[in-house]
Protein backbone atom coordinates (compact mmCIF):
# COMPACT_ATOMS: atom_id res chain seq x y z
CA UNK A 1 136.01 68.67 -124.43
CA UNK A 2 136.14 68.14 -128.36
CA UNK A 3 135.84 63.75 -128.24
CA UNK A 4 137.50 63.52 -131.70
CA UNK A 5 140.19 65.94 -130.23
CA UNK A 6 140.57 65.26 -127.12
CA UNK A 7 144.06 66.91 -127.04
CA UNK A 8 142.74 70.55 -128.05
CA UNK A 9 143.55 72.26 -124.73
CA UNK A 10 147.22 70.07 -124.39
CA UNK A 11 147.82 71.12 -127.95
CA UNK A 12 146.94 74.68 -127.91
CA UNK A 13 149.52 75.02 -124.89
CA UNK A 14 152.21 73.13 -126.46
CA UNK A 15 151.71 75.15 -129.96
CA UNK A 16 152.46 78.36 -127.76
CA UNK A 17 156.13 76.62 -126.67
CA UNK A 18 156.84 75.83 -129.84
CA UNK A 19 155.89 72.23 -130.10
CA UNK A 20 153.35 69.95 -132.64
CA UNK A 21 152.35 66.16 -131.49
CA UNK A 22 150.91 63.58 -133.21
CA UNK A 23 150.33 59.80 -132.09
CA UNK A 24 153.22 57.34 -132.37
CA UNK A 25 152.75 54.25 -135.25
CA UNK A 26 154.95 51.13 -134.26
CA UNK A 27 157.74 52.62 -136.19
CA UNK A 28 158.07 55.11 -134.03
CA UNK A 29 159.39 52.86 -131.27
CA UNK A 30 162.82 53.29 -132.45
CA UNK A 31 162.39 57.13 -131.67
CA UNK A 32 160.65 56.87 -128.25
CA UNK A 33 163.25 54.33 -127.12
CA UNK A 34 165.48 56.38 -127.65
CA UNK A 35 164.09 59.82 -125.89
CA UNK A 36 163.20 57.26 -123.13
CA UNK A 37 167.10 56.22 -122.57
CA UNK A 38 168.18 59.88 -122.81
CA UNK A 39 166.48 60.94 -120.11
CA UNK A 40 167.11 57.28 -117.95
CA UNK A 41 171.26 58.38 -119.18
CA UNK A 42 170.57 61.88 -117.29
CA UNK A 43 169.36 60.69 -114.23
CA UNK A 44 170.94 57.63 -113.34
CA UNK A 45 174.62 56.81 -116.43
CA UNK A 46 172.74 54.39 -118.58
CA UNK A 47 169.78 53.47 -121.07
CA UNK A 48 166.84 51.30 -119.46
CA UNK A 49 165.26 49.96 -122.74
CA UNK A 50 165.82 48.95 -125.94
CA UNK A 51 163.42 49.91 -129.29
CA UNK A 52 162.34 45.62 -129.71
CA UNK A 53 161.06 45.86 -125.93
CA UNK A 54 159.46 49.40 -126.40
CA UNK A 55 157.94 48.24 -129.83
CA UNK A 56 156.51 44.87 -128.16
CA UNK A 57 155.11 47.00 -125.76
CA UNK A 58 153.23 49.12 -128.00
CA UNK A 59 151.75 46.34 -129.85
CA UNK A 60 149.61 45.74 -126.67
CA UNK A 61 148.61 49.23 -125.91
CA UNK A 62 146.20 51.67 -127.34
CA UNK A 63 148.46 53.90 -129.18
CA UNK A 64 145.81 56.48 -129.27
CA UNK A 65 146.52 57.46 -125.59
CA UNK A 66 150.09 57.86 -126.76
CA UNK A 67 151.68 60.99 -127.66
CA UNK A 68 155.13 62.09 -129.25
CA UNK A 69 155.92 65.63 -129.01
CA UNK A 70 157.91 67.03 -131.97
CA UNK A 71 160.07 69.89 -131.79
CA UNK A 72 161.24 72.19 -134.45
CA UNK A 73 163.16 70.10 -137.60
CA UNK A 74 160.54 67.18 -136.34
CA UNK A 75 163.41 65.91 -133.25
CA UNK A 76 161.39 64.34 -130.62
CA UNK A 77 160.90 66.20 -127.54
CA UNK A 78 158.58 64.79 -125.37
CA UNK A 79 156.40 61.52 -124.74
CA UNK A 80 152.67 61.08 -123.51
CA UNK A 81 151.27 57.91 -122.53
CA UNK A 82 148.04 56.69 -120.64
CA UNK A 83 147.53 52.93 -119.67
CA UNK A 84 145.67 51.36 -117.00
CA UNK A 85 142.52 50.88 -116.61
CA UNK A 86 139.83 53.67 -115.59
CA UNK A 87 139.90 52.98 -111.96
CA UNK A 88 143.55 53.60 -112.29
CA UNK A 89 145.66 55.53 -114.88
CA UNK A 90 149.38 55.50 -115.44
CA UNK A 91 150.54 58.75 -116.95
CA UNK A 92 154.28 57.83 -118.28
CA UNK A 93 155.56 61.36 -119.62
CA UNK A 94 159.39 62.17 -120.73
CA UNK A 95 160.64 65.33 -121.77
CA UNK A 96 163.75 65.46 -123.34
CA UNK A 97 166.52 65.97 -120.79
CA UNK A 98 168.10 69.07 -122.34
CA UNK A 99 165.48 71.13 -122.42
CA UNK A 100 165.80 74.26 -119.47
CA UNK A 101 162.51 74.37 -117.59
CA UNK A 102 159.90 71.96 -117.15
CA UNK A 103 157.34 73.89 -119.03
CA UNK A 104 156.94 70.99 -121.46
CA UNK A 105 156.89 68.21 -118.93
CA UNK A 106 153.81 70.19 -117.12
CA UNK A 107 152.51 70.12 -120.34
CA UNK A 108 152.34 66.67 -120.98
CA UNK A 109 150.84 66.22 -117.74
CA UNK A 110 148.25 67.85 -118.84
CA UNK A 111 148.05 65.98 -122.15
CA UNK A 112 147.88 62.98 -120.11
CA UNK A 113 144.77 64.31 -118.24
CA UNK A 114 142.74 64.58 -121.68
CA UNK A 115 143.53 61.90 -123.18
CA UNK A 116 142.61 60.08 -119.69
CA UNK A 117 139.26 61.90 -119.52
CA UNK A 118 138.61 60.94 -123.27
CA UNK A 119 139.62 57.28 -122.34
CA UNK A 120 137.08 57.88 -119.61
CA UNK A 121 134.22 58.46 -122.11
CA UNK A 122 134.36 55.21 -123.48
CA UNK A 123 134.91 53.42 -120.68
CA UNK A 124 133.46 54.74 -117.39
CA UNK A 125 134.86 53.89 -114.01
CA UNK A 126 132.84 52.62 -111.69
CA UNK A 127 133.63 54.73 -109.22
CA UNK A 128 136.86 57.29 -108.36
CA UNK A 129 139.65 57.36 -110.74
CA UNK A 130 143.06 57.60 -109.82
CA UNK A 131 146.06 59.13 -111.31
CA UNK A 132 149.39 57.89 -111.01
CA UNK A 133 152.95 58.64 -112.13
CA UNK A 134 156.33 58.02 -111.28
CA UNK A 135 159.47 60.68 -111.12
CA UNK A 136 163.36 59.52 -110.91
CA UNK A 137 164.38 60.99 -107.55
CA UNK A 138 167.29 62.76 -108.86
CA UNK A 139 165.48 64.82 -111.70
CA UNK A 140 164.95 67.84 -109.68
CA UNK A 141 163.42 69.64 -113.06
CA UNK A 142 160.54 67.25 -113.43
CA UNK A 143 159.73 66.57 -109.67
CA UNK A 144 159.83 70.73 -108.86
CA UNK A 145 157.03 70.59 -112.55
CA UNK A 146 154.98 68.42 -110.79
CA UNK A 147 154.69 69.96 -107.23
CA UNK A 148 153.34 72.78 -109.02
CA UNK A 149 150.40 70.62 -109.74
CA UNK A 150 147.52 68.36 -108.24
CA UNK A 151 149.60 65.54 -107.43
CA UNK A 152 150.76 64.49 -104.33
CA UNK A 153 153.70 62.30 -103.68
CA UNK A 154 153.13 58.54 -102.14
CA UNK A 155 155.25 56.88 -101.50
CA UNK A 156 159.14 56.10 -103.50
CA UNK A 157 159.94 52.95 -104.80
CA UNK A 158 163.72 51.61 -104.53
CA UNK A 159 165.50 49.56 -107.65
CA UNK A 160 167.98 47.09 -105.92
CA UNK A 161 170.39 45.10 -108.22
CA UNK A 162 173.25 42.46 -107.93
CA UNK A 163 176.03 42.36 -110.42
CA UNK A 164 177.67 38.64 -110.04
CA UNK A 165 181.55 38.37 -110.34
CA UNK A 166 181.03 34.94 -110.68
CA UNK A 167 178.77 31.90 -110.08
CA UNK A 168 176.80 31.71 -106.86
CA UNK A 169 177.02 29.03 -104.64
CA UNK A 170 174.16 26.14 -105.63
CA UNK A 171 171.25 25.94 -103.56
CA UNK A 172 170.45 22.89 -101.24
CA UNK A 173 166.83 23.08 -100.92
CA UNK A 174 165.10 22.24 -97.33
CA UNK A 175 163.95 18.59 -96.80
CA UNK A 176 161.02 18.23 -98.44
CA UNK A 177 160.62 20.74 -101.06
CA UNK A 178 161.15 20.59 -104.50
CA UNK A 179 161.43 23.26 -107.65
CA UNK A 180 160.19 23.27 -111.17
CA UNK A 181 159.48 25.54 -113.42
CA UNK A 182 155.86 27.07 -114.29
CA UNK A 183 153.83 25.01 -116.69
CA UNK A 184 151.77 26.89 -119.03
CA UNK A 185 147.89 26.20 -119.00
CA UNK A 186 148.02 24.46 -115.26
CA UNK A 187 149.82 26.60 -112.85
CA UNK A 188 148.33 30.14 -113.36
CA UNK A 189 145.43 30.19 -111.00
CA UNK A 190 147.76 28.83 -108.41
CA UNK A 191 150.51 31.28 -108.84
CA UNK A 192 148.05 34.25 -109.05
CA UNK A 193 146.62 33.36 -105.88
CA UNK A 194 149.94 33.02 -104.01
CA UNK A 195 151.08 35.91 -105.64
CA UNK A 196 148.48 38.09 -104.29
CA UNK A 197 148.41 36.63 -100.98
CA UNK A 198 151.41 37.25 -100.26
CA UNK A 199 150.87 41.07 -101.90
CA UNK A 200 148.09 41.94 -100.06
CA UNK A 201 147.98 44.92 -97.73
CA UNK A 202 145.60 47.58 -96.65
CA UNK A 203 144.84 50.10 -99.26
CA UNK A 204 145.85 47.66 -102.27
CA UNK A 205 143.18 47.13 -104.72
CA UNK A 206 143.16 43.47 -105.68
CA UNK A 207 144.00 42.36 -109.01
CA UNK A 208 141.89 39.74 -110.97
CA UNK A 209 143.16 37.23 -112.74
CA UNK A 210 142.63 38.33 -115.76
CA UNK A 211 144.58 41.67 -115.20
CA UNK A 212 147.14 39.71 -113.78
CA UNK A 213 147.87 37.28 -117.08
CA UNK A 214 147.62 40.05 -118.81
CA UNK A 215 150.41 42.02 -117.35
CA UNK A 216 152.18 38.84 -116.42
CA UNK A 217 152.48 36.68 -119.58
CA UNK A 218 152.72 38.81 -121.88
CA UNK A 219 154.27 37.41 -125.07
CA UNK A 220 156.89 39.86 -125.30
CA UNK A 221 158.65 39.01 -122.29
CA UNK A 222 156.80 35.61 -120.42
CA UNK A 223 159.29 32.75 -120.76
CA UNK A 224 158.11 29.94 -118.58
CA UNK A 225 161.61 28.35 -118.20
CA UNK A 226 162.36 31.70 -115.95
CA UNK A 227 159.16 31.10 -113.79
CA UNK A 228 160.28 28.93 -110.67
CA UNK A 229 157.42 27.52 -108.44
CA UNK A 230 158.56 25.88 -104.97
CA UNK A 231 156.36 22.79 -103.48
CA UNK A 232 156.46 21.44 -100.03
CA UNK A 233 154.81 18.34 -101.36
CA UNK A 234 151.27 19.11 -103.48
CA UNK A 235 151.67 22.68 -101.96
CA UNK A 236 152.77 25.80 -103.74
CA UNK A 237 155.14 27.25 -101.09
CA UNK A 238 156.78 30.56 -102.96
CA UNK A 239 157.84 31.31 -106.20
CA UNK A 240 159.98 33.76 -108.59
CA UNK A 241 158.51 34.94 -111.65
CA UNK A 242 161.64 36.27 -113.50
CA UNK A 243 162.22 38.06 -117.28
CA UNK A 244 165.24 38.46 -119.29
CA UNK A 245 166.07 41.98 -120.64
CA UNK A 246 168.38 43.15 -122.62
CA UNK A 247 170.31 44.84 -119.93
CA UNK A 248 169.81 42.42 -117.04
CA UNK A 249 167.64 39.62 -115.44
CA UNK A 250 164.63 41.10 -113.83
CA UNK A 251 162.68 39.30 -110.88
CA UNK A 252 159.12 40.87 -111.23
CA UNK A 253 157.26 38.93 -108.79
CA UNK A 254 158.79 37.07 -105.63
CA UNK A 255 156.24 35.50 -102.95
CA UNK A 256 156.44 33.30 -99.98
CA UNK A 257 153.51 31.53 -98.72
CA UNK A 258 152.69 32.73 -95.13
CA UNK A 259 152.75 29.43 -93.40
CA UNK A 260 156.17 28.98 -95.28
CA UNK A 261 157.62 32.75 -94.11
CA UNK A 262 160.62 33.14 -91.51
CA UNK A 263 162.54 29.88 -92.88
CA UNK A 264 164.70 31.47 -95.61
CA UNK A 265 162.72 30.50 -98.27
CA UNK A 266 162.63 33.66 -99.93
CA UNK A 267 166.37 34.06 -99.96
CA UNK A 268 167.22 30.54 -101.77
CA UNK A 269 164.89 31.41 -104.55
CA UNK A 270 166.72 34.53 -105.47
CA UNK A 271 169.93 32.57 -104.99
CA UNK A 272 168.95 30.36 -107.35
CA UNK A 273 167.67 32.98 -109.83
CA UNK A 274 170.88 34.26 -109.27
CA UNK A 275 172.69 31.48 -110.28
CA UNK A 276 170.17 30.98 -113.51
CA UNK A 277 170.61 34.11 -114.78
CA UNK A 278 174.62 33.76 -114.68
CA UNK A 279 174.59 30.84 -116.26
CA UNK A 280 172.47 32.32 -119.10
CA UNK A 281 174.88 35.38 -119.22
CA UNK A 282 173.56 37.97 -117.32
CA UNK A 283 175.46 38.50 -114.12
CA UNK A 284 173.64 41.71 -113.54
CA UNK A 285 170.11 41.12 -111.25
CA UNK A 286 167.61 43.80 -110.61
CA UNK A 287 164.26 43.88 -109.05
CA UNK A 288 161.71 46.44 -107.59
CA UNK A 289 160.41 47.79 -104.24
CA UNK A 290 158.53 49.95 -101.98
CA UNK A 291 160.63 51.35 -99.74
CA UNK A 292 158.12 50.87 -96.82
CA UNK A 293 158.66 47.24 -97.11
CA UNK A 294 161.16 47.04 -94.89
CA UNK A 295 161.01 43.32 -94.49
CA UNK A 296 161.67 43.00 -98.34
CA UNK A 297 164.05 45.76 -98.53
CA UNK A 298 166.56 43.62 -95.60
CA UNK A 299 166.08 40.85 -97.25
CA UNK A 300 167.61 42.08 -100.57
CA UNK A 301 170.65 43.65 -98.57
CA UNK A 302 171.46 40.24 -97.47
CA UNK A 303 171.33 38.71 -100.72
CA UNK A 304 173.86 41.19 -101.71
CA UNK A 305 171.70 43.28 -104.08
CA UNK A 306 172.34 46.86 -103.43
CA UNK A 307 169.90 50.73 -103.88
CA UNK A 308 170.63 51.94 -107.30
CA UNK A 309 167.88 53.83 -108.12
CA UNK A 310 164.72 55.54 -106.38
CA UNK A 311 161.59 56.41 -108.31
CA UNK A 312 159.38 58.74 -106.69
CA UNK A 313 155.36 58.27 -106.98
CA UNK A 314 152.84 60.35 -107.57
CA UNK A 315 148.98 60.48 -107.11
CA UNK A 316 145.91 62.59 -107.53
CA UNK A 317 142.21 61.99 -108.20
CA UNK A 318 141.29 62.44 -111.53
CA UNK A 319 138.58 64.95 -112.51
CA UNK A 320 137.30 65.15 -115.70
C-alpha cells in the first residue's frame, strides 16, 4: 500500500464508476450534511443532522480519514469516514440515495478499509482490530452491498422516541434522594464510573476515562445544565446525561446504580428529562438501544417512548 496514497486501490475502483474523491475541508460540512439527510429522508421521512452539528463534529476528527466522493459536475455522491481508535474502527459510509446499485457504497467500504489500514501504520493496535458499521434496516440496497462482503451482522440497535402533547406530570422524588445537575471539574470520575457499571456486560471492552470525556463532553454538544445526577445522600444513585439537537432532546447515557435497580428510579429520571426538555421547547425525546436489552427496551415502552427506527450493525476483523 502507497502510505502517502493510501486510497490508490479505493480510487482506482471508483475512477472506473465514474467517480473522483478528495478529503472534505470544514466547509464542506454544509455538503456532507446534506448527502447525510438525503439518505436519513429515504429511509426513515426526515433529516437527522444539521451542517453546525456536522461541522462541530469535524473539527474534532482527523479529516484525513474522511472522504467525499464527487460525481460528474462535482455533486456529491458518496461519504467515507474512519474514527475510532485502532482497536476499534467506525466506518460511517453514505451513498447518495438515488443512485441504482450499491456498487458505490461497496466501494466506499473498501475506501474505509485503506484509509483504516493507513491509520493503522501510525498507530498500531495492540492487538486485533475490529471493524464496525451500522446500516438503516430499511435500506435494502446498502444492507444486500454489504452481505456481499466480510462483515457479519451483530446485533440491531432500536431508536425509541416520545413526542410530548404537553407537559408531563412533575416528579416526586423517593424519600431521601435528591437531584442536581453535573458540576464541571468534580463529578466526572463519579459519573464515568457509574456509567460503566451499570454498562458493563460480557464481551464489552471497557472504556477509560479519558475516551469517555472525550466522547462525552465534547464542546459541541456537553451542556452541564442537561446532565442530571441522582444522590441517595453522599451516593451517586443514577443519572441522565442528556444533549439538545436541533431536531429533538437526546438522552445519551441513562444508568442506575445496582443497589438502587428495581425501585423505578430509572423511569423518574426520564420523566423528568421529559419534562426539561418541554419546557425548553422540544417536546420530541429520543434515545438509543440494543435491542437485546430487553430490560431497557420495556422500560422505554412504559415511559411512552415508542420504535422508530432500527439500525442494523455490522462487524468484521480488520486485515491489513
Amino acid at each position: 500500500m502507497d502510505e502517502d496514497r493510501p486510497e490508490l486501490a479505493a480510487l482506482s475502483s471508483l475512477t472506473a464508476l465514474g467517480y473522483a474523491l478528495r478529503q472534505p475541508t470544514l466547509a464542506d460540512a454544509a455538503a456532507a450534511a446534506g448527502l447525510i439527510n438525503a439518505c436519513e429522508i429515504a429511509d426513515y421521512g426526515e433529516p437527522d443532522v444539521t451542517a453546525e452539528e456536522l461541522r462541530a463534529e469535524w473539527a474534532e476528527t482527523r479529516l484525513e480519514d474522511v472522504r467525499l466522493v464527487l460525481a460528474t459536475g462535482g455533486n456529491l455522491a458518496g461519504l467515507a469516514a474512519v474514527n475510532g481508535s485502532p482497536e476499534r474502527f467506525n466506518f460511517d459510509v453514505y451513498a447518495h440515495p438515488e443512485l441504482p446499485d450499491g456498487n458505490l457504497f461497496t466501494a466506499l467500504l473498501k475506501l474505509c478499509d485503506e484509509l483504516a489500514c493507513c491509520r493503522l501504520l501510525q498507530e498500531p493496535a495492540a492487538g486485533e482490530t475490529l471493524a464496525v458499521t451500522y446500516i438503516a434496516h430499511v435500506n435494502a440496497r446498502d444492507r444486500q452491498a454489504l452481505e456481499t462482503t466480510d462483515f457479519q451482522a451483530v446485533r440491531y440497535h432500536l431508536r425509541m422516541q416520545i413526542d410530548l402533547a404537553g407537559p408531563p406530570a412533575p416528579v416526586v422524588w423517593s424519600e431521601g434522594f435528591r437531584l442536581r445537575t453535573f458540576v464541571p471539574g468534580q463529578d466526572e470520575r463519579s459519573t464515568y464510573e457509574l456509567v460503566e457499571a451499570a454498562f458493563s456486560r460480557p464481551g464489552r471492552t471497557p472504556r477509560s476515562l479519558e475516551d469517555w470525556s472525550g466522547f462525552m463532553l465534547r464542546a459541541d454538544h456537553f451542556r452541564p445544565d442537561l446532565w442530571y445526577l441522582l444522590f441517595q445522600e453522599d451516593e451517586l444513585a443514577g443519572c441522565a446525561l442528556c444533549y439538545d439537537y436541533s431536531q429533538y432532546g437526546w438522552v445519551r447515557q441513562l444508568a442506575v446504580a445496582e443497589p438502587h435497580r428495581r425501585q423505578g428510579l430509572g423511569s423518574m429520571l426520564l420523566r423528568h428529562v421529559f419534562g426539561e426538555f418541554y419546557r425548553r421547547g422540544r417536546p420530541r425525546i429520543a434515545l438509543g438501544v440494543e435491542a437485546t436489552n430487553a430490560h431497557a427496551y420495556s422500560l422505554y415502552e412504559k415511559v411512552g417512548m415508542r420504535r422508530v427506527r432500527q439500525y442494523d450493525e455490522y462487524r468484521k476483523p480488520l486485515c491489513c
